[in-house]
N, C-alpha and C. Protein backbone atom coordinates (compact mmCIF):
# COMPACT_ATOMS: atom_id res chain seq x y z
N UNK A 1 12.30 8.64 5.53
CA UNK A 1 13.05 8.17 4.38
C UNK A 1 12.21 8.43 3.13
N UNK A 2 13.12 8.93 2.35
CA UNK A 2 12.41 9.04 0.77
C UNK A 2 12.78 8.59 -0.66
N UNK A 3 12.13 7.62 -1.02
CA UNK A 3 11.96 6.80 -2.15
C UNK A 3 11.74 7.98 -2.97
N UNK A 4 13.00 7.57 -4.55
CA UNK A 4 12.84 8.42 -5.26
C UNK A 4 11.83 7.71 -6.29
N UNK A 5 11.51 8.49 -6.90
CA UNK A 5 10.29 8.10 -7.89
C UNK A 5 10.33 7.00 -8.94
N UNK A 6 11.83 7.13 -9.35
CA UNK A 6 12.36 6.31 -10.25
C UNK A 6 12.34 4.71 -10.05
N UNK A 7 12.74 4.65 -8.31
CA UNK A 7 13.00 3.48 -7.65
C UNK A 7 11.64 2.54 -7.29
N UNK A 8 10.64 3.57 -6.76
CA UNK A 8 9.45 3.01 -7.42
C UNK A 8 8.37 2.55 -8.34
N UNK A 9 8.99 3.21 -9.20
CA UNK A 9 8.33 2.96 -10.99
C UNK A 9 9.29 1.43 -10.86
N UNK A 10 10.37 1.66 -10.63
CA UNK A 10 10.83 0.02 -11.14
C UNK A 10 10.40 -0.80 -10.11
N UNK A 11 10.27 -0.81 -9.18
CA UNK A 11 9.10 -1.42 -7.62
C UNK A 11 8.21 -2.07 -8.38
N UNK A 12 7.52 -1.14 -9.05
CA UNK A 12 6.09 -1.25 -9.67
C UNK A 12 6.25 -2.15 -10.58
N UNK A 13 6.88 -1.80 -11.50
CA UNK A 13 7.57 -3.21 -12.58
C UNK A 13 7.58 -4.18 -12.63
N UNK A 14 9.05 -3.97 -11.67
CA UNK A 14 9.47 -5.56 -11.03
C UNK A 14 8.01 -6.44 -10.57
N UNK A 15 7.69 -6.12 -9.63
CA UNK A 15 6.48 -6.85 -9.13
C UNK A 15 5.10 -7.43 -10.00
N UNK A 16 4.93 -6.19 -10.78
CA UNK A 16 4.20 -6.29 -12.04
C UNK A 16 4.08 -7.67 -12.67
N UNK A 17 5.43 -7.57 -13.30
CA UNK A 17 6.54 -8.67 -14.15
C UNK A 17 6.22 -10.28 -13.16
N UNK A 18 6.82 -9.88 -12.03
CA UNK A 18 7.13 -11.38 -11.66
C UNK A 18 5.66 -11.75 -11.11
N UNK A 19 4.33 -10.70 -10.58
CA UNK A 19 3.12 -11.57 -10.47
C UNK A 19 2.81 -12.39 -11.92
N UNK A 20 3.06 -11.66 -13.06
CA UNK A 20 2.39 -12.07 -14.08
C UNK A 20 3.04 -13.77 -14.43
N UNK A 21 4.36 -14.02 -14.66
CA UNK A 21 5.26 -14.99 -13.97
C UNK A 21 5.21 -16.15 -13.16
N UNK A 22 4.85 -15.18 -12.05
CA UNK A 22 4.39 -16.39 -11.02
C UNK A 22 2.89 -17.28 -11.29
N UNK A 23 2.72 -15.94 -11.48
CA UNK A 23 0.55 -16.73 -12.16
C UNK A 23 0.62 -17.74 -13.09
N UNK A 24 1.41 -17.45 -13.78
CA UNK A 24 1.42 -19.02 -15.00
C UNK A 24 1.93 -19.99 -14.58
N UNK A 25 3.21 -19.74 -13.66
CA UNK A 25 3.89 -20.60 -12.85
C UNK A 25 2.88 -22.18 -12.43
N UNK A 26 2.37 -21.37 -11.52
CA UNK A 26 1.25 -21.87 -10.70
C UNK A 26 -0.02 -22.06 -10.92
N UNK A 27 -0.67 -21.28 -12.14
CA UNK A 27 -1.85 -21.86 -11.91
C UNK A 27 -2.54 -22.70 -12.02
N UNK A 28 -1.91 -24.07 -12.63
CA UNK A 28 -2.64 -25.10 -12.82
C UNK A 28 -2.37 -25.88 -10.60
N UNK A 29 -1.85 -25.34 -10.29
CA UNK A 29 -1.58 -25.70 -8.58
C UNK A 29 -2.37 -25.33 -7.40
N UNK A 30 -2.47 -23.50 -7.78
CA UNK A 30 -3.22 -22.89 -6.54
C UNK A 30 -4.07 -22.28 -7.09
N UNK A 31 -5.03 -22.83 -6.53
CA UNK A 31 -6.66 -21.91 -7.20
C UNK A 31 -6.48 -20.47 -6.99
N UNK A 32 -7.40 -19.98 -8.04
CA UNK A 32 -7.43 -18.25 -8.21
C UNK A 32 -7.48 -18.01 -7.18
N UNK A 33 -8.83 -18.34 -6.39
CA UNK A 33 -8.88 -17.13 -5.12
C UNK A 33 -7.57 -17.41 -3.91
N UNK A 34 -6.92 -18.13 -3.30
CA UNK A 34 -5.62 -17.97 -3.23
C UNK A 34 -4.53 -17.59 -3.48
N UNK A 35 -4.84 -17.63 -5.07
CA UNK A 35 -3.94 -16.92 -5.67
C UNK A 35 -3.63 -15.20 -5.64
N UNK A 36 -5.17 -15.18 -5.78
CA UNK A 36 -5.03 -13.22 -5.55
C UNK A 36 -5.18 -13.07 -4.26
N UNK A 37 -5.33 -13.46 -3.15
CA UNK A 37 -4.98 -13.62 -1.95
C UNK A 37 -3.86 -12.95 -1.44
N UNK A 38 -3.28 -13.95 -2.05
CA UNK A 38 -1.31 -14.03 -2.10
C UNK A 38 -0.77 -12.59 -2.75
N UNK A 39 -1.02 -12.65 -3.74
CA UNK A 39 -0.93 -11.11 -4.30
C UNK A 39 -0.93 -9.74 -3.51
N UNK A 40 -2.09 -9.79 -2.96
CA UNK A 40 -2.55 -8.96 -2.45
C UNK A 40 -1.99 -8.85 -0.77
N UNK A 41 -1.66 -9.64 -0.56
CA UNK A 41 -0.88 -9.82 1.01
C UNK A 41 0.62 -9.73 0.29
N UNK A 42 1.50 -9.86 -0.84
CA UNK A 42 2.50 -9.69 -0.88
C UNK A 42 2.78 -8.11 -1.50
N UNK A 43 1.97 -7.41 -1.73
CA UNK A 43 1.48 -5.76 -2.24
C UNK A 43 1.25 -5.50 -1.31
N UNK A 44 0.69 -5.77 0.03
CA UNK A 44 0.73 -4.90 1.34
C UNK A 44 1.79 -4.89 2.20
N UNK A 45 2.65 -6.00 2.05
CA UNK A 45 3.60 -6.01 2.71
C UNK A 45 4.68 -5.03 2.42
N UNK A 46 4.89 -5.00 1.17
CA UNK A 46 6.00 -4.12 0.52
C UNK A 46 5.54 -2.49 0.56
N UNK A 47 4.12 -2.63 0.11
CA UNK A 47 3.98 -0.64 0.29
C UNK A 47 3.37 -0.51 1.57
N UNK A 48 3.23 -1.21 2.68
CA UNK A 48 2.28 -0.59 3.56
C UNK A 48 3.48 0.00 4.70
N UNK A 49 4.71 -0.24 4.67
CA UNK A 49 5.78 0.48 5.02
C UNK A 49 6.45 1.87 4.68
N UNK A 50 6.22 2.10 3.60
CA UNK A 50 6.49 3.26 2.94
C UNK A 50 4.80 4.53 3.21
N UNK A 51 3.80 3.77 2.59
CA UNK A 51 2.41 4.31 2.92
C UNK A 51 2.87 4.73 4.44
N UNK A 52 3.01 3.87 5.42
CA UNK A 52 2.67 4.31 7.02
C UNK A 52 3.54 5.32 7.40
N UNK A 53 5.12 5.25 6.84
CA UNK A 53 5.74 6.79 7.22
C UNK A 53 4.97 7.49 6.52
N UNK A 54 4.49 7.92 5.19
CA UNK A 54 4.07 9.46 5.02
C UNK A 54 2.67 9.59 5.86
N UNK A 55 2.03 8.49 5.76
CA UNK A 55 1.22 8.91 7.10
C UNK A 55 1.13 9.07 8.67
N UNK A 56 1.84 8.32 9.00
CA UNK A 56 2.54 8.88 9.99
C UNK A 56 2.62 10.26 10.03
N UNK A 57 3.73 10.85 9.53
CA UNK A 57 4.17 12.08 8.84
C UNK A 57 2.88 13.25 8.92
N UNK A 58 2.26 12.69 8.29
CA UNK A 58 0.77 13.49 8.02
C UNK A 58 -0.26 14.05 9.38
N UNK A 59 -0.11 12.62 9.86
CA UNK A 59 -0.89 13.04 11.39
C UNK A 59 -0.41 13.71 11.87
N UNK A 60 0.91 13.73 12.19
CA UNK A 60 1.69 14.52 12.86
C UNK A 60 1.36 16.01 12.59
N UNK A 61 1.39 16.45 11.63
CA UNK A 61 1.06 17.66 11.36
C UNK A 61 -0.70 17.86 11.35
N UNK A 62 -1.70 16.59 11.32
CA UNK A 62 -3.14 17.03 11.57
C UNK A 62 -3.27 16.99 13.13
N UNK A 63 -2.90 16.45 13.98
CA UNK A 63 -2.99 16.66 15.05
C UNK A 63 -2.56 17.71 15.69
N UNK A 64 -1.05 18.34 15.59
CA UNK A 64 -1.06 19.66 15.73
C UNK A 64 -2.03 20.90 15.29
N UNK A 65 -2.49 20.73 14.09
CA UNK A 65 -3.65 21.91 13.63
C UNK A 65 -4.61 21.59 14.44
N UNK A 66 -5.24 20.45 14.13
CA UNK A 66 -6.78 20.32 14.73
C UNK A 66 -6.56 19.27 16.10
N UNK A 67 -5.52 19.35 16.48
CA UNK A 67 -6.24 18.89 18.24
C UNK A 67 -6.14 17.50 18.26
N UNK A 68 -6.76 17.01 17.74
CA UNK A 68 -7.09 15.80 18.16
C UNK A 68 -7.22 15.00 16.79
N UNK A 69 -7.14 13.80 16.74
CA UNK A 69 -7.04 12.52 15.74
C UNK A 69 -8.55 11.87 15.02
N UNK A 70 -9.38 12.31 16.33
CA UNK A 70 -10.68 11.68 16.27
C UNK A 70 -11.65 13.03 15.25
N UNK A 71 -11.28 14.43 16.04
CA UNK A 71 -12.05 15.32 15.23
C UNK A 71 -12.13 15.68 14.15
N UNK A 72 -10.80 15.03 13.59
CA UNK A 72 -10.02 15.50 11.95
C UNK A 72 -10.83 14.06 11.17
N UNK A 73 -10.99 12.87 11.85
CA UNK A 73 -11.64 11.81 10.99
C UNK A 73 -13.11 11.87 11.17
N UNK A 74 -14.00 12.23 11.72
CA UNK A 74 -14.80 12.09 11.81
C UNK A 74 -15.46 13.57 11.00
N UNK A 75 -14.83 14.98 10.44
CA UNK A 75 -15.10 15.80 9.60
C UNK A 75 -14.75 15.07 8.45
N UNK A 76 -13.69 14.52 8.15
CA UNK A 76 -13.20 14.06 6.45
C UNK A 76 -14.70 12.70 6.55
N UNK A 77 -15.14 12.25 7.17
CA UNK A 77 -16.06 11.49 6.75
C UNK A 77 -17.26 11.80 6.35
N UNK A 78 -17.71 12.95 7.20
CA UNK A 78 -18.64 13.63 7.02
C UNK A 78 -19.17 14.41 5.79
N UNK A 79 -18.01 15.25 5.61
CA UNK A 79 -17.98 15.99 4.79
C UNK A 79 -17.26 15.94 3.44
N UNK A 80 -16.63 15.05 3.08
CA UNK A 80 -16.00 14.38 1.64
C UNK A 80 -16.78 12.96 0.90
């Protein structure tokens, strides 16, 4: 599936908008470091679905070239 660009610029926004929102909301309630906690677990939830198909996607095609999963990570570490 492919997210057009547009739909994620307003993704980006939206979320933008309502952390900033929510932070004033709350912060006399939930201490900072909870707070960006929260943030940060509600930003993985939403892109780490979209992130995992194109990677997905990706392996798929590094494993066909180079064989194997392990040999392709252990050169990009090495050598980048």
């Amino acid at each position: 599936m492919k997210f057009p660009p547009q739909l994620l610029l307003i993704l980006a926004t939206l979320l933008w908008g309502g952390n900033f929102v929510i932070g004033r909301a709350v912060s006399g309630d939930i201490p900072p470091i909870t707070l960006a906690f929260l943030r940060w677990i509600v930003a993985f939830l939403v892109f780490f679905p979209i992130a995992y198909q194109r990677t997905k996607k990706r392996m798929a095609i590094t494993e066909t070239a180079f064989g194997c999963r392990h040999c392709f990570s252990t050169y990009r570490s090495c050598c980048v």
